[in-house]
Protein backbone atom coordinates (compact mmCIF):
# COMPACT_ATOMS: atom_id res chain seq x y z
CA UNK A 1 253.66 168.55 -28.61
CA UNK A 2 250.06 169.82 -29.26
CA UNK A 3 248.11 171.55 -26.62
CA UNK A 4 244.95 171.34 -26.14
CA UNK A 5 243.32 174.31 -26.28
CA UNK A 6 239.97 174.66 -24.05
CA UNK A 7 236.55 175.62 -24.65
CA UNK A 8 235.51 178.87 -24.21
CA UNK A 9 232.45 177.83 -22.74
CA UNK A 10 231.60 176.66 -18.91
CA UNK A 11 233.49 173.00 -18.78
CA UNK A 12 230.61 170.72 -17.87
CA UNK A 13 231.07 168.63 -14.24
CA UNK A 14 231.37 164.39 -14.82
CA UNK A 15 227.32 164.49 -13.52
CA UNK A 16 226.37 166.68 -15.94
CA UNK A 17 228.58 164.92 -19.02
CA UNK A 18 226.87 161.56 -17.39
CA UNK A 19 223.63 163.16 -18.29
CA UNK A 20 224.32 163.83 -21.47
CA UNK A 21 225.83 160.80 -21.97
CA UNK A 22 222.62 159.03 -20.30
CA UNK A 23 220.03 160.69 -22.81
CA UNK A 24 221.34 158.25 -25.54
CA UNK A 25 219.67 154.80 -26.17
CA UNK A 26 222.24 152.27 -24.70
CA UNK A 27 222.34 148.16 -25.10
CA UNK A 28 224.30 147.50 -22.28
CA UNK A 29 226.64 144.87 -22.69
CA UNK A 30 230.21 146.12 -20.84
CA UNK A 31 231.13 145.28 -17.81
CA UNK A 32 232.16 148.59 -16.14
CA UNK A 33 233.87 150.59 -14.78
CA UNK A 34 236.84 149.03 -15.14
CA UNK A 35 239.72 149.16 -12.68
CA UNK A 36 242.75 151.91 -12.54
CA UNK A 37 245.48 149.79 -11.39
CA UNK A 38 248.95 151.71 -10.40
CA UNK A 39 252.09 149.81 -12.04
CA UNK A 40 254.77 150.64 -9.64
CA UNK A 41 257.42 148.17 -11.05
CA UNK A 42 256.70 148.99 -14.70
CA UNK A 43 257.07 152.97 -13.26
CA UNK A 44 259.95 152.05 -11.51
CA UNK A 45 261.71 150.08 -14.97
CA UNK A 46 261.14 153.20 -17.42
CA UNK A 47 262.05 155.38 -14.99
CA UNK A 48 259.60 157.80 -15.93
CA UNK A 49 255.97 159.02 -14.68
CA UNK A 50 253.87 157.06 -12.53
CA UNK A 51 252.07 154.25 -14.82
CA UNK A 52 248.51 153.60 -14.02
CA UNK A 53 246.74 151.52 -16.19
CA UNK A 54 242.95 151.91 -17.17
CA UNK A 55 241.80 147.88 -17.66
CA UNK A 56 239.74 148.34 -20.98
CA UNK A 57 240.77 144.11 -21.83
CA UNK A 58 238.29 143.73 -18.68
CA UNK A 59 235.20 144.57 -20.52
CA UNK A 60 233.96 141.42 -21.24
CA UNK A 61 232.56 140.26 -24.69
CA UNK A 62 235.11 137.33 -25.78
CA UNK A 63 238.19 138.10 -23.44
CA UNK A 64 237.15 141.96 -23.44
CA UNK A 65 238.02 144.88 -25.07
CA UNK A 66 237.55 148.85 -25.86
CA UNK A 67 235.00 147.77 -28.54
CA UNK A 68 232.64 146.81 -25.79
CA UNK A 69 232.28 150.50 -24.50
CA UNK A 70 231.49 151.44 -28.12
CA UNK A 71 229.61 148.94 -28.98
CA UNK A 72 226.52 149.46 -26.08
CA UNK A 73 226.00 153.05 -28.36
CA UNK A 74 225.83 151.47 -31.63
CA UNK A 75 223.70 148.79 -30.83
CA UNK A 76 220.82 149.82 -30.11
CA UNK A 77 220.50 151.12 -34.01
CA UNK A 78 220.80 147.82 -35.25
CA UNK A 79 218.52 146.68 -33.17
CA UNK A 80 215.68 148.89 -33.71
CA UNK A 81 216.46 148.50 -37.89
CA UNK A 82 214.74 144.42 -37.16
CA UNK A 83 217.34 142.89 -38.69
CA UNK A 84 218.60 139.32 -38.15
CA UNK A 85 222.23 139.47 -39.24
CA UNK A 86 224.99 141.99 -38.94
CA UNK A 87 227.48 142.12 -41.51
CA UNK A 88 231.11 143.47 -40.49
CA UNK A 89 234.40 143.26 -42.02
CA UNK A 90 238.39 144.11 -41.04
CA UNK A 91 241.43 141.74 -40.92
CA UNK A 92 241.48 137.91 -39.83
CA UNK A 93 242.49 139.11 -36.28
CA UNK A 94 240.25 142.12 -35.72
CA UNK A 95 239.15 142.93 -32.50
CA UNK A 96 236.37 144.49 -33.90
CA UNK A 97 234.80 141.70 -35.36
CA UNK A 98 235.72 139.77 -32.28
CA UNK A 99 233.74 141.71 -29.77
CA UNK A 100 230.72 142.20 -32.35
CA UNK A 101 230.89 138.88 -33.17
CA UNK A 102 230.33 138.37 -28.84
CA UNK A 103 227.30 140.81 -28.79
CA UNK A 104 225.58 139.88 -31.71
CA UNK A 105 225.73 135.97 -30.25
CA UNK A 106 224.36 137.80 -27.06
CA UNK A 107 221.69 139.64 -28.55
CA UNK A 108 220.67 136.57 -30.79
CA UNK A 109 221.81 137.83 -34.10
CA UNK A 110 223.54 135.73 -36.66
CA UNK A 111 226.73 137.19 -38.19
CA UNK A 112 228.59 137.20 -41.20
CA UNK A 113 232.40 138.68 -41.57
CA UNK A 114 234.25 139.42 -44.62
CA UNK A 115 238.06 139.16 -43.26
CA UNK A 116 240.94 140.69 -45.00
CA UNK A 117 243.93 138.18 -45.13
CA UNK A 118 246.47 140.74 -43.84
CA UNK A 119 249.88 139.80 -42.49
CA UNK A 120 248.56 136.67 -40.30
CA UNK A 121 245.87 135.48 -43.12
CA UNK A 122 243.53 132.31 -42.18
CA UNK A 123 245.31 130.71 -39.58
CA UNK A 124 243.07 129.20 -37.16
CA UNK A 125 243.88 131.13 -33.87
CA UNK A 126 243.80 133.95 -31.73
CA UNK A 127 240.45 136.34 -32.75
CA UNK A 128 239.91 134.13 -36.00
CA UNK A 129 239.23 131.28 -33.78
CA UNK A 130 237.20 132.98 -31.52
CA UNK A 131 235.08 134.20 -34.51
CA UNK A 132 234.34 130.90 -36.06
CA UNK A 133 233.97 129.66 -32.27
CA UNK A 134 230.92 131.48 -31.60
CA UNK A 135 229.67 130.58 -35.40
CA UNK A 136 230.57 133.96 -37.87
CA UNK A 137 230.46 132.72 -41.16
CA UNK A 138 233.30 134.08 -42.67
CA UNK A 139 234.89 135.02 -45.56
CA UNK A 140 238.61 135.21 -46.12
CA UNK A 141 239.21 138.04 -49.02
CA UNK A 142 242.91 139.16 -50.39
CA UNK A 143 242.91 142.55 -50.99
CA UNK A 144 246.15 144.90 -49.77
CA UNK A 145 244.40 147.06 -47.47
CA UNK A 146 241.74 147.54 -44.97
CA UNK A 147 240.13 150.43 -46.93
CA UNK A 148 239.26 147.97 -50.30
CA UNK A 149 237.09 146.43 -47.78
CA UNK A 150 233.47 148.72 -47.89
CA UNK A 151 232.38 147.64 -51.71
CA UNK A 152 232.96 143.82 -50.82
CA UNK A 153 230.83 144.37 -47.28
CA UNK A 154 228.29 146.12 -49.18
CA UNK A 155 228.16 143.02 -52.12
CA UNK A 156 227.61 140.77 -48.93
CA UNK A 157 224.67 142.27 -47.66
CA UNK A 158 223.16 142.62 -50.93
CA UNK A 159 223.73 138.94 -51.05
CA UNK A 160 222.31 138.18 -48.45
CA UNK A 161 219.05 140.57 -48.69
CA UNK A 162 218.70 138.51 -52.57
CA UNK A 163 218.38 135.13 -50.25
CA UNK A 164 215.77 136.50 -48.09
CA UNK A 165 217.68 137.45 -44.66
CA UNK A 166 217.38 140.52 -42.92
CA UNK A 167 221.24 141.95 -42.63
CA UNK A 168 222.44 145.16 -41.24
CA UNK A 169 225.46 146.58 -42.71
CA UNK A 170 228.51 147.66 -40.20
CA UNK A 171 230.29 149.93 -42.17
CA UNK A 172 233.67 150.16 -40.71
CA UNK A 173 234.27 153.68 -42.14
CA UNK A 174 230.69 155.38 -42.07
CA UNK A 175 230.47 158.37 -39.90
CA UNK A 176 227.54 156.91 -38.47
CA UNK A 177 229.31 154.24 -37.15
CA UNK A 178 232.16 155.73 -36.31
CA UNK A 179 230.72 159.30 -34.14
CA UNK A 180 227.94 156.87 -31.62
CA UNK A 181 230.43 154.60 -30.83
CA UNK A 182 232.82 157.68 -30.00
CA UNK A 183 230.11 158.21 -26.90
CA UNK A 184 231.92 155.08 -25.51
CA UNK A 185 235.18 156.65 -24.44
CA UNK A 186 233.76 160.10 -23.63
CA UNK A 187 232.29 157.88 -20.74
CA UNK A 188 235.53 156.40 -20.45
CA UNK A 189 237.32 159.41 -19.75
CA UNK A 190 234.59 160.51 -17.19
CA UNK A 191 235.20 157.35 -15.35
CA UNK A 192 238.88 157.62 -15.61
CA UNK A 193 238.83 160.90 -13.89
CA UNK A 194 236.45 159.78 -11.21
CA UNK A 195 239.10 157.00 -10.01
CA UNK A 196 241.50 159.48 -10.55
CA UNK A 197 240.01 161.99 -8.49
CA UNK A 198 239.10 159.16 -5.57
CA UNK A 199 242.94 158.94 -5.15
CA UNK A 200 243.57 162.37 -5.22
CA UNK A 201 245.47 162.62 -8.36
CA UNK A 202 245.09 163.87 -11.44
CA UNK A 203 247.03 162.79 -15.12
CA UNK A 204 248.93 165.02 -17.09
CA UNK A 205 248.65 162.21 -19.85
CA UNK A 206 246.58 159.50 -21.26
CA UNK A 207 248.56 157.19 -23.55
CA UNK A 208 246.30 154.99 -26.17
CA UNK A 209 246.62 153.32 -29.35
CA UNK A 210 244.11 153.65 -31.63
CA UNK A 211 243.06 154.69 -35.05
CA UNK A 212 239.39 156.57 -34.53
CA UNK A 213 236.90 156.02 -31.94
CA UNK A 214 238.76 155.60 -28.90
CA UNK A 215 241.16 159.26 -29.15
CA UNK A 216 238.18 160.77 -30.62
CA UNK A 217 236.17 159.90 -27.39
CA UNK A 218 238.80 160.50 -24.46
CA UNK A 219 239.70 163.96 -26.37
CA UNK A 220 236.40 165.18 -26.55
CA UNK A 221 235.76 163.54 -23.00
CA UNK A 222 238.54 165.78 -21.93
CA UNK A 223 237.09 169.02 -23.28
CA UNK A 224 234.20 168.77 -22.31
CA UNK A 225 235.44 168.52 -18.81
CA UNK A 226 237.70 171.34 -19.27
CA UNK A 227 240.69 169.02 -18.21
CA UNK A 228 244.13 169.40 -18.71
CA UNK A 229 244.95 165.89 -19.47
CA UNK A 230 246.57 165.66 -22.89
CA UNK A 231 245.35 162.52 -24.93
CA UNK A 232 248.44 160.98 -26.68
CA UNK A 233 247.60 158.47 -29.23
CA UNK A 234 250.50 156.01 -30.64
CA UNK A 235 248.98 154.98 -33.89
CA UNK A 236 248.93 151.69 -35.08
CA UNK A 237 248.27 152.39 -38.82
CA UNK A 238 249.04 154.67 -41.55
CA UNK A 239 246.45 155.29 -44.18
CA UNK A 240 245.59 157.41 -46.42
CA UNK A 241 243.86 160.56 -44.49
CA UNK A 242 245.38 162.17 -41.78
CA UNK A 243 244.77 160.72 -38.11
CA UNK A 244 244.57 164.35 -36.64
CA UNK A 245 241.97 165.79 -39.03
CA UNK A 246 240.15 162.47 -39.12
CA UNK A 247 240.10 162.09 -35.42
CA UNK A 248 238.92 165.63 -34.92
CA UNK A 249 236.38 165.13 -37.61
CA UNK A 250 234.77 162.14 -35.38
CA UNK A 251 235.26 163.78 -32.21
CA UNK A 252 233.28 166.83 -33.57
CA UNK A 253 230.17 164.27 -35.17
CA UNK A 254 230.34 162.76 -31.26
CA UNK A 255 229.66 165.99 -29.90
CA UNK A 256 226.26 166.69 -31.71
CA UNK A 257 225.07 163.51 -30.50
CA UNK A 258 225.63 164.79 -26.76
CA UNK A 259 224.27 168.21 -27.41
CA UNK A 260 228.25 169.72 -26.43
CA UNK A 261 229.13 173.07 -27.16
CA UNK A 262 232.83 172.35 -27.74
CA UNK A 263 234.59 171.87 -30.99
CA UNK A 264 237.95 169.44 -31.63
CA UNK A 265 240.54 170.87 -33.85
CA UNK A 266 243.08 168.87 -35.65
CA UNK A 267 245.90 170.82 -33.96
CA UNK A 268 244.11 169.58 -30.64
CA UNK A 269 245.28 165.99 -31.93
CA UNK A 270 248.26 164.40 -30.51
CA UNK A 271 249.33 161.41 -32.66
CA UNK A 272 252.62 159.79 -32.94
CA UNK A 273 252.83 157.81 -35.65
CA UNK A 274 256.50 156.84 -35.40
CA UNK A 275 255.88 153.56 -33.50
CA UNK A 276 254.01 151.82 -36.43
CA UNK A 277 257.05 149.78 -38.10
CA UNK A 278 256.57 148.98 -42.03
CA UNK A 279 252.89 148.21 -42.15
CA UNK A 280 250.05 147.68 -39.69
CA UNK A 281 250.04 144.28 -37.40
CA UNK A 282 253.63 144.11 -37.72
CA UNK A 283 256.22 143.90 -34.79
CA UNK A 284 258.85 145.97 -34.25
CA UNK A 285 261.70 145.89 -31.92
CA UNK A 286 259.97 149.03 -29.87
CA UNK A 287 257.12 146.71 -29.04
CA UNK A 288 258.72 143.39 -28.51
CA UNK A 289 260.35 145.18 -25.87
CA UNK A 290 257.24 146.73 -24.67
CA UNK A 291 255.29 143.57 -24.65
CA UNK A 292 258.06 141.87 -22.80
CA UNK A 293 258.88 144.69 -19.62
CA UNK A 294 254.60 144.69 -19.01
CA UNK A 295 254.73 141.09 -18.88
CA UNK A 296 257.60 140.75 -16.64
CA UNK A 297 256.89 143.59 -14.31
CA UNK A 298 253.59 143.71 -13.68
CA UNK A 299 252.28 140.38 -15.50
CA UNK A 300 250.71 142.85 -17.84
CA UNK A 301 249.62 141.25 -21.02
CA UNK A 302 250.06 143.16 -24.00
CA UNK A 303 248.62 142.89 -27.73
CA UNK A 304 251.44 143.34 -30.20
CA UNK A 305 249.56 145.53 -32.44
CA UNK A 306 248.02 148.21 -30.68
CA UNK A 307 248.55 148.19 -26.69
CA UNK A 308 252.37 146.79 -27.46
CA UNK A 309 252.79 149.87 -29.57
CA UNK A 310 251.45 152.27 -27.46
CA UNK A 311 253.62 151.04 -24.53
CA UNK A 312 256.51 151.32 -26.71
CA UNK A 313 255.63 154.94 -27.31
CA UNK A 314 254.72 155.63 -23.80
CA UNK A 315 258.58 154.70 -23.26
CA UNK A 316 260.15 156.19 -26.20
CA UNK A 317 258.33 159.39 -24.96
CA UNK A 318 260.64 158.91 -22.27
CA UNK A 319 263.53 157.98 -23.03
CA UNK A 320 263.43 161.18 -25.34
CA UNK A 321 262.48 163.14 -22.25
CA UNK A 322 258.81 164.19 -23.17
CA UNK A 323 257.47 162.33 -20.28
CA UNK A 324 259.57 162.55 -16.50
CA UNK A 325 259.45 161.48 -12.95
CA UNK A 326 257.01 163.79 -11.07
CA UNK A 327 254.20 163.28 -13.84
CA UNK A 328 251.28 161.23 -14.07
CA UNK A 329 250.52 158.68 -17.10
CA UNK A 330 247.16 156.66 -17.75
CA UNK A 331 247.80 154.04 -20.41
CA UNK A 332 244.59 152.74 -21.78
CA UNK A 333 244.76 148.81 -22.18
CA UNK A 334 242.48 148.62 -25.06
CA UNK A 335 242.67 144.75 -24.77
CA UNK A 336 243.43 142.62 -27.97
CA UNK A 337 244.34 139.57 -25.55
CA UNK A 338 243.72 136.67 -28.51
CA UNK A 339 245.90 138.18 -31.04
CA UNK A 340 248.83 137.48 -28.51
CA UNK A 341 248.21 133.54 -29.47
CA UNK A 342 248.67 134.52 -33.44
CA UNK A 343 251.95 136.12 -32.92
CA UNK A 344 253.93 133.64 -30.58
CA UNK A 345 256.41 133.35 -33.04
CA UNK A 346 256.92 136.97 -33.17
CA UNK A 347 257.26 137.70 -29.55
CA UNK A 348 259.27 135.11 -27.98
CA UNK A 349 262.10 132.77 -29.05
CA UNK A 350 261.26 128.98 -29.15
């Protein structure tokens, strides 16, 4: 496993990476901090670390979410640009689009999402529904992958600037995007080790699925604070740039924004990407199983494309023996609640 290697400067305290973190203009729209719950059945069923879970699907937003945290940094851009539509893009059951979709309706914006069919295409449920709920206009495209999507978003808003509206442009990929909302789970980790630290413990691992932001953020959160804690992120998707280098890359971008002194190396990246199955949004066995032993231990809800997978990992880890009794785990519940709804058929027998 990577370690991660530590800053040779002074590791700043949680008041003084709050400070930092409170110099940046913020739309507040989370509802934090979120609770640290310990698992003790769940623990007790792996057989492995002590499970705590970190309740980012309490965030609020349209059944909640990690994209809540990020999006109270990224707002406030939009905002001040006067527009009076945001335009956004991902597959049919994107959490992304969901939450945005949620602030946007907050914040009085109108919003239009270009959807990529994916593997559960235009069927009315889960984040889908919840998108045209709240009154997206959206657009169903079939293209093979996620990364197609920027030249179709961009044709949108030029669409919609040639009709006289005032959009702003999400780009899904832009650094600029991608390094603010980063800030999100820098704070995250902060918080995390406050609770931690209230109970007098302290994790040797935080367990997370995700593709960008959210590693990014707890990884540089970590440095910054000079902590031990090794971020472990299952991924959920292959594509076509490394995760490590492209996580480290967004970590780095973060770090100007806070003024840090600390720099994220790709080696410094811990990501597992042996947990995906055949394609993203698919279920595998791993998670099935996942999904099922939260449910019944704890009557912990799982997503089957990200938190499933990362659960799965979190007990493949041990079952391997790369996690053992004695140690401490965080698993970050990123949320994805609705997409349960879309795959019913693919988690349970009728």
């Amino acid at each position: 496993m990577a370690v991660q290697t530590q800053s040779r400067n002074r590791p700043l305290s949680r008041a003084e990476l709050r400070a930092r973190i409170d110099r940046l203009p913020r739309t507040r729209l989370a509802a934090l901090p979120t609770p640290l719950e310990a698992c003790p059945r769940l623990t007790a069923a792996i057989g492995g670390p002590e499970i705590l879970v970190k309740r980012d699907d309490m965030t609020g937003l349209a059944f909640g979410g990690n994209k809540a945290r990020q999006l109270e940094f990224l707002f406030p851009g939009i905002l001040a640009s006067g527009c009076d539509t945001i335009v956004a893009g991902a597959y049919t059951q994107s959490n992304w689009c969901r939450q945005i979709t949620a602030a946007a309706c907050r914040l009085g914006l109108k919003v239009e999402l270009v959807l990529v069919h994916g593997i559960k295409g235009p069927k009315l449920t889960g984040n889908l529904l919840l998108d045209k709920l709240m009154g997206a206009n959206v657009t169903i495209v079939d293209i093979d992958d996620v990364q197609r999507l920027p030249p179709i978003l961009e044709a949108k808003t030029q669409e919609l600037k040639a009709a006289g509206r005032k959009p702003y442009l999400v780009s899904p990929f832009a650094m600029s995007t991608l390094s603010i909302s980063t800030v999100g789970y820098v704070e995250a980790m902060v918080e995390i080790d406050e609770q931690l630290s209230a109970r007098g413990l302290k994790a040797d691992c935080v367990y997370v699925s995700g593709a960008n932001m959210t590693p990014a953020g707890l990884l540089l959160g970590a440095k910054a604070l000079g902590l031990t804690t090794r971020v472990v992120g299952i991924s959920p998707v292959r594509w076509d740039e490394d995760r490590a280098t492209d996580i480290a890359r967004i970590a780095n971008a973060a770090a100007k924004h806070l003024e840090l002194d600390v720099t994220v190396s790709p080696a410094d990246v811990e990501n597992d990407d042996g947990y995906v199955g055949p394609k993203y949004g698919l279920v595998t066995p791993e998670c099935r199983e996942a999904v099922k032993l939260a449910a019944s231990t704890e009557g912990l809800i799982l997503d089957p494309v990200y938190t499933g997978k990362a659960m799965a990992g979190l007990i493949g880890h041990v079952r391997q023996g790369k996690l053992r009794k004695g140690e401490t785990a965080v698993f970050l519940h990123t949320g994805g609640m609705p997409a349960v709804f879309a795959y019913a058929e693919d988690l349970v027998d009728a």
